[in-house]
N, C-alpha and C. Protein backbone atom coordinates (compact mmCIF):
# COMPACT_ATOMS: atom_id res chain seq x y z
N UNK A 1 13.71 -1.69 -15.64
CA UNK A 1 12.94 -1.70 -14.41
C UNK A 1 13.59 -0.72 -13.44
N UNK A 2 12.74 0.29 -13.08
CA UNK A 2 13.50 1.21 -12.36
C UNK A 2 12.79 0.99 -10.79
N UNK A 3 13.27 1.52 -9.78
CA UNK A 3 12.39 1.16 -8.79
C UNK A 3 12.41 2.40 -7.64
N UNK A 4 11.22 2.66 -6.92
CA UNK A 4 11.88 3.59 -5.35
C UNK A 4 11.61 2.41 -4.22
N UNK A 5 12.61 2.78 -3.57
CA UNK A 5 12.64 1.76 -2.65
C UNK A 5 11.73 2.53 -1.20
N UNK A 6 11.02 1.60 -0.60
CA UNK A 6 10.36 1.97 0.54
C UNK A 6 11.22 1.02 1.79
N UNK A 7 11.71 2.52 3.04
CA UNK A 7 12.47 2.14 4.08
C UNK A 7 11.80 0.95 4.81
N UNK A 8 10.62 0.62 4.95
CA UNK A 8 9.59 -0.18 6.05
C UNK A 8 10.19 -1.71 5.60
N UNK A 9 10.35 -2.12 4.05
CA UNK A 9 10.20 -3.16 3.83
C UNK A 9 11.82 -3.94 3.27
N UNK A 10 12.14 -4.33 3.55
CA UNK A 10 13.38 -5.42 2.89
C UNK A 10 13.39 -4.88 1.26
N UNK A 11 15.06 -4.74 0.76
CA UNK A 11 14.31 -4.48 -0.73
C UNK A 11 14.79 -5.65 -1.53
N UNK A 12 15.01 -6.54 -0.82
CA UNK A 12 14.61 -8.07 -1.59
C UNK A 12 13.48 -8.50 -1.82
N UNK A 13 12.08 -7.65 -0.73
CA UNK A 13 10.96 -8.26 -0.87
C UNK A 13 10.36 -7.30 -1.67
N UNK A 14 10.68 -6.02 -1.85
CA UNK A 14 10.09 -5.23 -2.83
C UNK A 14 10.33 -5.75 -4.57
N UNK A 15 11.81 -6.00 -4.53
CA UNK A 15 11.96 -6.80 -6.14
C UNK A 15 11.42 -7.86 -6.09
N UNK A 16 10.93 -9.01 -5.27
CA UNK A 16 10.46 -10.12 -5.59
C UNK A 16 9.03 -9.65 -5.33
N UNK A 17 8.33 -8.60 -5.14
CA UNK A 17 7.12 -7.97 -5.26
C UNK A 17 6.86 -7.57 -6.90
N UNK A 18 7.56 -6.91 -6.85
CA UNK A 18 7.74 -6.22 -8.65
C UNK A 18 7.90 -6.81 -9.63
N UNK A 19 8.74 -8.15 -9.49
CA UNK A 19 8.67 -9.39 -10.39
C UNK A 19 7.72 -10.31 -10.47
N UNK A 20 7.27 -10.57 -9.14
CA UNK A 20 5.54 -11.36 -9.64
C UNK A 20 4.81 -10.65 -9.85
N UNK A 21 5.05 -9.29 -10.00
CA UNK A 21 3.71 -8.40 -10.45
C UNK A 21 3.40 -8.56 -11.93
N UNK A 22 5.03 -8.16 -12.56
CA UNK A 22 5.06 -8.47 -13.71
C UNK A 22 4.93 -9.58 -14.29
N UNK A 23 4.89 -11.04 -13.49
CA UNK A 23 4.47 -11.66 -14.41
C UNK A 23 3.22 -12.37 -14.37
N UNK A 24 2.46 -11.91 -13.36
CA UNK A 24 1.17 -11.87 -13.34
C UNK A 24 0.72 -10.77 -14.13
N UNK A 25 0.99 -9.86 -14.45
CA UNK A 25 0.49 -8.95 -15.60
C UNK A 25 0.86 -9.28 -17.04
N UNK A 26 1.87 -10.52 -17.38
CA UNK A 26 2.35 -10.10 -18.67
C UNK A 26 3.13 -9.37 -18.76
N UNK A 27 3.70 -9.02 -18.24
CA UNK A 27 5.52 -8.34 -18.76
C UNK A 27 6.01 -8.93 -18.84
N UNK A 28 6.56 -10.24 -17.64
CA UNK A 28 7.12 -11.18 -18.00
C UNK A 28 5.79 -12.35 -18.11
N UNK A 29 6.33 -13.28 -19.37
CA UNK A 29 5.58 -14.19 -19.71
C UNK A 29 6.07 -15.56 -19.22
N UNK A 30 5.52 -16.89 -18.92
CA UNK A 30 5.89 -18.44 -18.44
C UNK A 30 6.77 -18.19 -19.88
N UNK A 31 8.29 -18.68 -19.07
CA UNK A 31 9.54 -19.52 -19.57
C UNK A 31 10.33 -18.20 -20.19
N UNK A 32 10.13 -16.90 -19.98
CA UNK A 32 10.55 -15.68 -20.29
C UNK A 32 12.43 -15.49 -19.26
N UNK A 33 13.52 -15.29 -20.02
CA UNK A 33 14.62 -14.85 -19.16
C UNK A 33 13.78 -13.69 -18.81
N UNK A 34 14.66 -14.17 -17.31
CA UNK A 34 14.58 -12.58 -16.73
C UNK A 34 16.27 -12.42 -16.55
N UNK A 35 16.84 -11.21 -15.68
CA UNK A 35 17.82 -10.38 -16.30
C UNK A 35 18.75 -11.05 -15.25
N UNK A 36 19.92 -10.89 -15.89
CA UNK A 36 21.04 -11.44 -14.57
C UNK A 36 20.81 -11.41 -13.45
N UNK A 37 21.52 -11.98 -12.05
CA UNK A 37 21.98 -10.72 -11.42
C UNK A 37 22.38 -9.43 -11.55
N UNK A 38 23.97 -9.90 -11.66
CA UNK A 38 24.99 -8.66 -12.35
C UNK A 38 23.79 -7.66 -12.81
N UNK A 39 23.23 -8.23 -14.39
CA UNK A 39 22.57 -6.59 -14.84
C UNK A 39 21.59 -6.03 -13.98
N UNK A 40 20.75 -7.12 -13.32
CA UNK A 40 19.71 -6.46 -12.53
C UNK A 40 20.38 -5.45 -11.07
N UNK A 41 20.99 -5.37 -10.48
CA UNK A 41 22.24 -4.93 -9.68
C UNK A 41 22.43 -3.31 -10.49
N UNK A 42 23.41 -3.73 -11.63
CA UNK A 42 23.37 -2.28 -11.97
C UNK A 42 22.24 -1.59 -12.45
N UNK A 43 20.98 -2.17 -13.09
CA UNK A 43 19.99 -1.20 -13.34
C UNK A 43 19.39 -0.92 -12.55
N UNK A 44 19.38 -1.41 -11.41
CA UNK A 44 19.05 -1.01 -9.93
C UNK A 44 19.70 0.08 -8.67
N UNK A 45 21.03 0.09 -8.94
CA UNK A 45 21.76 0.67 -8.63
C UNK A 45 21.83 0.39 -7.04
N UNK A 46 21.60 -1.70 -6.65
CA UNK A 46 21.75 -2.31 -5.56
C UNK A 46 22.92 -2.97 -5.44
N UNK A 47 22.99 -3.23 -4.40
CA UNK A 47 23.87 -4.62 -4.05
C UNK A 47 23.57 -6.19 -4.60
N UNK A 48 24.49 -6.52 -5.59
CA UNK A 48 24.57 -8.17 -6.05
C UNK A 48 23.68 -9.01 -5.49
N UNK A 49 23.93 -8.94 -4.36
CA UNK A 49 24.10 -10.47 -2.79
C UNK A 49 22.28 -9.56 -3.02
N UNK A 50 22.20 -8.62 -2.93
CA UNK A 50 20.33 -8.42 -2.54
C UNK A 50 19.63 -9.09 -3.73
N UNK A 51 20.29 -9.05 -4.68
CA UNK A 51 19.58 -9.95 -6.29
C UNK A 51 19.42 -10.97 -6.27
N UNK A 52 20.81 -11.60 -5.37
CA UNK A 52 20.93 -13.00 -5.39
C UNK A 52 19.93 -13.67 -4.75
N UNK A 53 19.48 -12.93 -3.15
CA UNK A 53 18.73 -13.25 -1.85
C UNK A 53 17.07 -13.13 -2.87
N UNK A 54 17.04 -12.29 -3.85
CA UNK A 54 15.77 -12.20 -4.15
C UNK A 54 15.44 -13.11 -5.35
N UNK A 55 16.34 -14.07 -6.19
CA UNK A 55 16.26 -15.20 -6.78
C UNK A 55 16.20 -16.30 -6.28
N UNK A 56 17.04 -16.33 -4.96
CA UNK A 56 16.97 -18.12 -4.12
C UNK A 56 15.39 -17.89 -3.95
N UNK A 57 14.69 -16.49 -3.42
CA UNK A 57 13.58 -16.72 -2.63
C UNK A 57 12.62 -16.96 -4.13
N UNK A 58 12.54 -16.18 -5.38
CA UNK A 58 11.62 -16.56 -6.07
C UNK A 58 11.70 -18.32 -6.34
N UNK A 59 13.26 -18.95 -6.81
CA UNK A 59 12.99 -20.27 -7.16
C UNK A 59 12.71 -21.18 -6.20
N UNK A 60 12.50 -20.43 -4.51
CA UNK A 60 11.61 -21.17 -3.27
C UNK A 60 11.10 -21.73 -3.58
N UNK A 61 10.10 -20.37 -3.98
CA UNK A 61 8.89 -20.56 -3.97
C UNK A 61 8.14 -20.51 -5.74
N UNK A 62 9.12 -21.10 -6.55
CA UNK A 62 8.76 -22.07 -7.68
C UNK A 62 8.40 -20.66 -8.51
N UNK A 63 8.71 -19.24 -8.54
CA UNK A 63 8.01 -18.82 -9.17
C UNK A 63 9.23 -18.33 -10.83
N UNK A 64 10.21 -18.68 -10.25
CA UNK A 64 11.74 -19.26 -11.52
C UNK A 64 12.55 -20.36 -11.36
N UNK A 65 12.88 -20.69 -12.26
CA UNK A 65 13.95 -21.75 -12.40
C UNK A 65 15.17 -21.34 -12.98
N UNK A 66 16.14 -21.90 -12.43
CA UNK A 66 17.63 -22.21 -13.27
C UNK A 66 17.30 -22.89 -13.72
N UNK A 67 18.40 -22.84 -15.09
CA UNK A 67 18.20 -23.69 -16.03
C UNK A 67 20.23 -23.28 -15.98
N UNK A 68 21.25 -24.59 -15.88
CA UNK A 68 22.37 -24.34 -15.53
C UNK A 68 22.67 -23.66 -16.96
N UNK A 69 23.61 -22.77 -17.05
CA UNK A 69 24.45 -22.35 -18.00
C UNK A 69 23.76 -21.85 -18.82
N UNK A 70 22.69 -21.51 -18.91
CA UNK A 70 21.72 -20.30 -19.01
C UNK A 70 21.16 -19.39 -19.13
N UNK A 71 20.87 -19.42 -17.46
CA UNK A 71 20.35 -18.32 -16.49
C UNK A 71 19.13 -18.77 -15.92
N UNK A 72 18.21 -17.40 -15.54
CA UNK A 72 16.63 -17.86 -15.20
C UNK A 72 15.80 -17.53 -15.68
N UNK A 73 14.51 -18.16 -15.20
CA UNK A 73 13.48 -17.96 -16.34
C UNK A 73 12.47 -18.24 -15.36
N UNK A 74 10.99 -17.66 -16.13
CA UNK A 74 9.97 -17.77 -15.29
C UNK A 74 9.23 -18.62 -15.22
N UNK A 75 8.85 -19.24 -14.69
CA UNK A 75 8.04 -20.92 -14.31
C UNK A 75 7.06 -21.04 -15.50
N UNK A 76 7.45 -22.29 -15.91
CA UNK A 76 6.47 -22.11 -17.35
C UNK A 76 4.78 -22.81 -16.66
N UNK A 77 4.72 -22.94 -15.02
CA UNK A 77 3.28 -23.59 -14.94
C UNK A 77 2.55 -22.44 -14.36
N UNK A 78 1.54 -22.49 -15.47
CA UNK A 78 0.76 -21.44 -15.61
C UNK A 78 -0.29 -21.63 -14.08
N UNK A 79 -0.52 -22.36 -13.66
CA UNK A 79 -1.31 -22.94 -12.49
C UNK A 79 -0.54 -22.35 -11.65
N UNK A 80 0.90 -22.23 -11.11
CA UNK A 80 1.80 -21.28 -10.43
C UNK A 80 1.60 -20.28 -10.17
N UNK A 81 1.62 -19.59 -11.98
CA UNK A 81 1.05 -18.01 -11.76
C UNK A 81 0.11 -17.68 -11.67
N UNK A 82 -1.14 -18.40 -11.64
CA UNK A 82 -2.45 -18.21 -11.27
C UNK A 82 -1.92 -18.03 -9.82
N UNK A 83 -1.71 -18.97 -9.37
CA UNK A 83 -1.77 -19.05 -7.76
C UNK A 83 -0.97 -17.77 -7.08
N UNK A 84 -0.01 -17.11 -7.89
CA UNK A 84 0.16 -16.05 -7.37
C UNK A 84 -0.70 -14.61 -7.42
N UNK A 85 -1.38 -14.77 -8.72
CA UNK A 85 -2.03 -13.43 -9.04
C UNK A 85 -3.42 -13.66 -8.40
N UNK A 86 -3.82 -14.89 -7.32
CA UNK A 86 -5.03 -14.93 -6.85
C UNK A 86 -4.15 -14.40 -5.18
N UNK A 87 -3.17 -14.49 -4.58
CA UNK A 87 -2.35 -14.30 -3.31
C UNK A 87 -2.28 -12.93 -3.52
N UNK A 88 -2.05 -12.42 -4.33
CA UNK A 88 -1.69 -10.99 -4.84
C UNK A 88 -3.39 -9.82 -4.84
N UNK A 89 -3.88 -10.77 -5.48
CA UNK A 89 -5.54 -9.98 -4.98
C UNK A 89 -6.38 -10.27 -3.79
N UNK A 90 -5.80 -11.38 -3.24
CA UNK A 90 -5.87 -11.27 -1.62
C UNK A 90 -5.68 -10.40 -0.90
N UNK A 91 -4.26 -10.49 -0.76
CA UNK A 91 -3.69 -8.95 -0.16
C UNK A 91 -4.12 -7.90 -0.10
N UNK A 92 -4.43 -7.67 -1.57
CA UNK A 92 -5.21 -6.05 -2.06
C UNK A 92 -6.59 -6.65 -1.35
N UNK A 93 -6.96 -7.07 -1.95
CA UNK A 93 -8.55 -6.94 -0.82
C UNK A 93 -8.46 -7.04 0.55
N UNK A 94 -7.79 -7.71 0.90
CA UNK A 94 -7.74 -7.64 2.56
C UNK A 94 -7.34 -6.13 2.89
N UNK A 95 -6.26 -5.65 2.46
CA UNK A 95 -6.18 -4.47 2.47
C UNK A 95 -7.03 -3.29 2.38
N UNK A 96 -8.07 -3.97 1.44
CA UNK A 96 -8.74 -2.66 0.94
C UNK A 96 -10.15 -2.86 2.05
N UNK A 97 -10.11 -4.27 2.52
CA UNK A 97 -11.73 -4.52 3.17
C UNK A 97 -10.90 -4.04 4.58
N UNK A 98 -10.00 -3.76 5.38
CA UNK A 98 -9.27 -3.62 6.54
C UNK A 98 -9.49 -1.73 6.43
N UNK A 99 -9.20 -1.38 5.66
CA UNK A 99 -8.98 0.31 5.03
C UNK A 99 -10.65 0.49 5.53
N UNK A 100 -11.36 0.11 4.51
CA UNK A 100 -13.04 0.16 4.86
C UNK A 100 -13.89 0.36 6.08
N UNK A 101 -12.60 -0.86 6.55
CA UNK A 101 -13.96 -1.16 8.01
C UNK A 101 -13.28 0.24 9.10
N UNK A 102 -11.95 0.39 9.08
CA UNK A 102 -11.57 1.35 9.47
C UNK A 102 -11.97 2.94 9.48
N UNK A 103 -12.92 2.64 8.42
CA UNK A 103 -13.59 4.15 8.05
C UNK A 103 -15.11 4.17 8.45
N UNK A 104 -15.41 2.56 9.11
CA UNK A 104 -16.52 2.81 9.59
C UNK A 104 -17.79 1.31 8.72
N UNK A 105 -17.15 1.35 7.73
CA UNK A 105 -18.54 0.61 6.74
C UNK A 105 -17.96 -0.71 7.03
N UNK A 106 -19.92 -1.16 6.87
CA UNK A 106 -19.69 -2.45 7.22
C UNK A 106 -19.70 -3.17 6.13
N UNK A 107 -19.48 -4.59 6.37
CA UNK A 107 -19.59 -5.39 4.86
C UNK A 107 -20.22 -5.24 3.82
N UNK A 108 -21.52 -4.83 4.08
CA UNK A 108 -22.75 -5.09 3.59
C UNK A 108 -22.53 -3.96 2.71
N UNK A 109 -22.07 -2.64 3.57
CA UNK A 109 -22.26 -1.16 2.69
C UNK A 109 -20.58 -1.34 1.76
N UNK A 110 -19.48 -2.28 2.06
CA UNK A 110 -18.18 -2.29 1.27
C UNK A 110 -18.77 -2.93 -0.28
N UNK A 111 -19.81 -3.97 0.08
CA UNK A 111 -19.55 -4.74 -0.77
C UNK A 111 -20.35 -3.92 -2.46
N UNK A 112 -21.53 -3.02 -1.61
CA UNK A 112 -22.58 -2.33 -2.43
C UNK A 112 -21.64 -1.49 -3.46
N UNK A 113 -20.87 -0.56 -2.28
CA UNK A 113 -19.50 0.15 -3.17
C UNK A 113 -18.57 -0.37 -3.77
N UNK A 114 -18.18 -1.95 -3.83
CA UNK A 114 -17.72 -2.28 -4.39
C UNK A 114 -18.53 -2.29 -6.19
N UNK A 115 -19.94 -3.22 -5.73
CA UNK A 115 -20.61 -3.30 -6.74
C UNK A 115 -20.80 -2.26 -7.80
N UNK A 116 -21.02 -1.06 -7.24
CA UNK A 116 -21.43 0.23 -8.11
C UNK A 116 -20.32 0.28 -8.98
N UNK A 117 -18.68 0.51 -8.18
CA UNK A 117 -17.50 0.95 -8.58
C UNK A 117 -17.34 0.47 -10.16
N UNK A 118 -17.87 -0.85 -9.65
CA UNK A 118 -17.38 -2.27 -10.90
C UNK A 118 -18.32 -1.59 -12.02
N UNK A 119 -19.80 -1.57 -11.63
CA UNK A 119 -20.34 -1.14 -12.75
C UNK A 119 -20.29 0.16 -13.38
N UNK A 120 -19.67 1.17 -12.19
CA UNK A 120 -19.33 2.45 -13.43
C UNK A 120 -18.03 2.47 -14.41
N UNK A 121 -17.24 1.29 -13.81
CA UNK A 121 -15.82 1.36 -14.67
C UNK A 121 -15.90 0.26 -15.90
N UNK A 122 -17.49 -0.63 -15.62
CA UNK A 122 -17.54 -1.20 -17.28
C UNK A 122 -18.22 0.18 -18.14
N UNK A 123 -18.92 0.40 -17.27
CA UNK A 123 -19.61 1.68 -18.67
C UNK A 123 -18.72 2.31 -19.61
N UNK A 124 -17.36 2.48 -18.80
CA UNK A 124 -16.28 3.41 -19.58
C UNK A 124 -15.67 2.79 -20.87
């Protein structure tokens, strides 16, 4: 996992961005190790304590567990990771309907362009 880091945002919240991405995509799979600290640190080429800050916050918020003597692993309830990869396309749409209205279009004309979009990218 290689990463660029963006100045705006914490880069604890960028790795705990990049890790539910992946396992809402299937990279990482429910009950999958994920990587030390320590290794994640050096393949990162971060600070420890920022790995650490970005594991307390995933097993917060339930999206890993310790398992003592171990390591961690990714929440084997699949209802979890639903709930993240539906928070995660929130975002992006809010984002993308905020972008829209900013350019002028209203719902009605976002949603049409949405519609078309969808149907030229099943044709492919």
């Amino acid at each position: 996992m290689s990463m660029e880091f963006d100045n705006n945002l914490p880069i604890y919240l960028q790795i705990m961005n990049r890790i539910k991405r992946e396992i809402v995509t299937g990279k990482l799979k429910a009950g999958d190790k994920i990587p030390s600290v320590r290794e994640l640190a050096v393949e990162l080429q971060i600070n420890p304590n920022t790995i650490q800050r970005t594991f307390q916050e995933l097993e917060r918020e339930d999206v890993v567990e310790t398992r003592r003597g171990l390591g961690r692993y990714v929440t084997s309830e699949e209802s979890k990771i639903m709930t993240i990869k539906k928070e995660m396309a929130g975002d992006l749409l809010e984002s993308f309907i905020h972008g829209m209205q900013e350019l002028g279009f209203s719902n009605k004309d976002i949603a049409a362009i949405v519609v078309e979009a969808v149907e030229e990218e099943s044709k492919d």
